[in-house]
N, C-alpha and C. Protein backbone atom coordinates (compact mmCIF):
# COMPACT_ATOMS: atom_id res chain seq x y z
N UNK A 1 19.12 -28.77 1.35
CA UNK A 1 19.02 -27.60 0.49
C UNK A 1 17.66 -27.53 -0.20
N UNK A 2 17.32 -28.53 -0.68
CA UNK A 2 15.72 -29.33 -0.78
C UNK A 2 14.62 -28.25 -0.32
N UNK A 3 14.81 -28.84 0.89
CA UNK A 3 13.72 -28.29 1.95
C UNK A 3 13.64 -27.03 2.07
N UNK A 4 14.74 -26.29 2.08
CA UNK A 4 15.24 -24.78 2.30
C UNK A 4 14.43 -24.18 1.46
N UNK A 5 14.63 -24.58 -0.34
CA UNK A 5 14.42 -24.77 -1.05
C UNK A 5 12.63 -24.14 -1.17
N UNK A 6 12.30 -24.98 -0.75
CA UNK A 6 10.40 -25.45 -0.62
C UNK A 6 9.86 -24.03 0.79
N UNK A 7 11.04 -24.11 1.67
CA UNK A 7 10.51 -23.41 2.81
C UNK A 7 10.67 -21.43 2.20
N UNK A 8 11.43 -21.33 1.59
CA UNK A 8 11.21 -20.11 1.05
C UNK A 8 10.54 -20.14 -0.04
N UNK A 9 10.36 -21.31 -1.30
CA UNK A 9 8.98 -20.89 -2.25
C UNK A 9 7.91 -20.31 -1.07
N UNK A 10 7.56 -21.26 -0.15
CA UNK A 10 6.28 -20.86 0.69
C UNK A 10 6.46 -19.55 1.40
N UNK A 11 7.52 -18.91 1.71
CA UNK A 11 7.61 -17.71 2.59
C UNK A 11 7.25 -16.67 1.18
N UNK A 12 7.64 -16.84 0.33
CA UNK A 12 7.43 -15.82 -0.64
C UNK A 12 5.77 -15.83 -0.89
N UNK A 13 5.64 -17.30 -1.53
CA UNK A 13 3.86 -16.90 -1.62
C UNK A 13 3.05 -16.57 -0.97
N UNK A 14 3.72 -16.67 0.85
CA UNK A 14 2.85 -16.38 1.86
C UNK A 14 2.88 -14.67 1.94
N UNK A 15 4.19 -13.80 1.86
CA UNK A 15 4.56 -12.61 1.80
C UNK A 15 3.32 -11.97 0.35
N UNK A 16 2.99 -12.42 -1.02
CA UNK A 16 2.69 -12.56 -2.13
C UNK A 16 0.93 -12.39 -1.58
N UNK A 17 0.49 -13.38 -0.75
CA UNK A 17 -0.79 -13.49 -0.32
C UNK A 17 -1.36 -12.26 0.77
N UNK A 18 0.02 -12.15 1.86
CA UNK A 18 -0.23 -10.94 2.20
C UNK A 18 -0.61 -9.79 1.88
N UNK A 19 0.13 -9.29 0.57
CA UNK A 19 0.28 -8.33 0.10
C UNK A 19 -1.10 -8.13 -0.76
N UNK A 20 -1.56 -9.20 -1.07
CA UNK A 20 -2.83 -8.86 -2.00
C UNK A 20 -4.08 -8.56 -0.93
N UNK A 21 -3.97 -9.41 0.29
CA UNK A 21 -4.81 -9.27 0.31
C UNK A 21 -5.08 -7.67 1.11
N UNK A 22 -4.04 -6.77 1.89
CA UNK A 22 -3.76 -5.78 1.91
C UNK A 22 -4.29 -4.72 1.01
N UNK A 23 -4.05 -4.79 -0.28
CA UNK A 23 -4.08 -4.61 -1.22
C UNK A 23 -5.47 -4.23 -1.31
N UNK A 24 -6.46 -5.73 -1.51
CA UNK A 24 -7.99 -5.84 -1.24
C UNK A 24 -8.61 -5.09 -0.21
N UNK A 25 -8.16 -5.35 0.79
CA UNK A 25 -8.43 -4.13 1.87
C UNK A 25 -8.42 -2.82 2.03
N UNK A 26 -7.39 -2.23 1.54
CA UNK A 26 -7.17 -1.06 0.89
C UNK A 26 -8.05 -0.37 -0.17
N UNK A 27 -7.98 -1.02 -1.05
CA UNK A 27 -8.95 -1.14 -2.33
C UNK A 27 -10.41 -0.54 -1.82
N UNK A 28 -10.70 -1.86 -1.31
CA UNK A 28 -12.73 -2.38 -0.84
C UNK A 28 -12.99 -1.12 0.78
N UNK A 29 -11.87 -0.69 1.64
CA UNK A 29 -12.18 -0.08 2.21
C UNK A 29 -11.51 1.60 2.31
N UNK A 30 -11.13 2.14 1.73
CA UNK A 30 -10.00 3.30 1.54
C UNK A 30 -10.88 4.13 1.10
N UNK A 31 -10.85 5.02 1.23
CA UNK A 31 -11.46 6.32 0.70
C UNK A 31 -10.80 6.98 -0.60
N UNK A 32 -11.52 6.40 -1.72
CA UNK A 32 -11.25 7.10 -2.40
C UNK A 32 -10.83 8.08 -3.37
N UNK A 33 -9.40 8.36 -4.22
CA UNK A 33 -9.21 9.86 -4.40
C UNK A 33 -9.83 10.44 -5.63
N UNK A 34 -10.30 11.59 -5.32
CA UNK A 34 -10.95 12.31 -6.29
C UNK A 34 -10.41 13.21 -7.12
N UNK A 35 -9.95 13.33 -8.25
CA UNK A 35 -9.34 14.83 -9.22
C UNK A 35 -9.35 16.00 -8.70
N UNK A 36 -8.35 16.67 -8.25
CA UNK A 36 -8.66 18.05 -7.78
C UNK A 36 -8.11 18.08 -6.53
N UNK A 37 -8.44 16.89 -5.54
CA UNK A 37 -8.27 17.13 -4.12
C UNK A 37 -6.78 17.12 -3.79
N UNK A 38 -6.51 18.08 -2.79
CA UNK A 38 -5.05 18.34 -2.76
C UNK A 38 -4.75 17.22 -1.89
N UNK A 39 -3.65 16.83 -1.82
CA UNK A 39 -2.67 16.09 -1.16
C UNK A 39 -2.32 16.81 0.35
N UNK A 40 -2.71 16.77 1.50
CA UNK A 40 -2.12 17.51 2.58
C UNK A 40 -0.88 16.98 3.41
N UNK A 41 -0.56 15.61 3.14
CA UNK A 41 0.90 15.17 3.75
C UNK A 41 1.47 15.81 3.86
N UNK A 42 2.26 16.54 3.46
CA UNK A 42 3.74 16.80 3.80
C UNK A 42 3.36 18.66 3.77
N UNK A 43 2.04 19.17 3.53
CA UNK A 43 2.06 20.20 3.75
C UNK A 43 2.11 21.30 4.75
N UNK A 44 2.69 22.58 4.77
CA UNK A 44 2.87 23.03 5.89
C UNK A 44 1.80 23.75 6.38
N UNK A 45 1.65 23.66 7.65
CA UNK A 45 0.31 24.58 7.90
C UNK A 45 0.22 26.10 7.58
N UNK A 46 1.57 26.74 7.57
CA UNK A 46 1.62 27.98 7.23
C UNK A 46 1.99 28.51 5.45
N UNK A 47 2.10 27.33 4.71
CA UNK A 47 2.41 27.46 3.86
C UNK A 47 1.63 28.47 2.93
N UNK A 48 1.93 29.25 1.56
CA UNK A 48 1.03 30.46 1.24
C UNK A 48 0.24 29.43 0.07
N UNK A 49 -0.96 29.79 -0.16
CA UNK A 49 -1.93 29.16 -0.93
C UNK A 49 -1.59 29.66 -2.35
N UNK A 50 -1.03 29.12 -3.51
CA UNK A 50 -0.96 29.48 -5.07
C UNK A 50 -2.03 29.38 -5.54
N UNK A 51 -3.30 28.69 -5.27
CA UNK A 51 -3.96 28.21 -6.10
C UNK A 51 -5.33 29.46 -6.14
């Protein structure tokens, strides 16, 4: 139970290390967002412009 124990502390910090360094990557290479700029995900191409 010990071991089990030790083998998931390490799966977590390894999951933990992943995630940052993701994170860093994201960060140091991502573009950006700027105030103002719309969000286009989920928008429709025909959708009518409010703005």
């Amino acid at each position: 139970m010990k071991r089990f124990a030790v083998w998931m502390l390490y799966a977590v910090g390894a999951l933990a290390i992943g995630y940052l360094a993701l994170y860093a990557y994201v960060a140091f290479t991502g573009k950006p967002l700027q105030p103002g700029d719309p969000i286009h995900m989920f928008r429709k191409p025909d959708a009518p412009d409010y703005s």
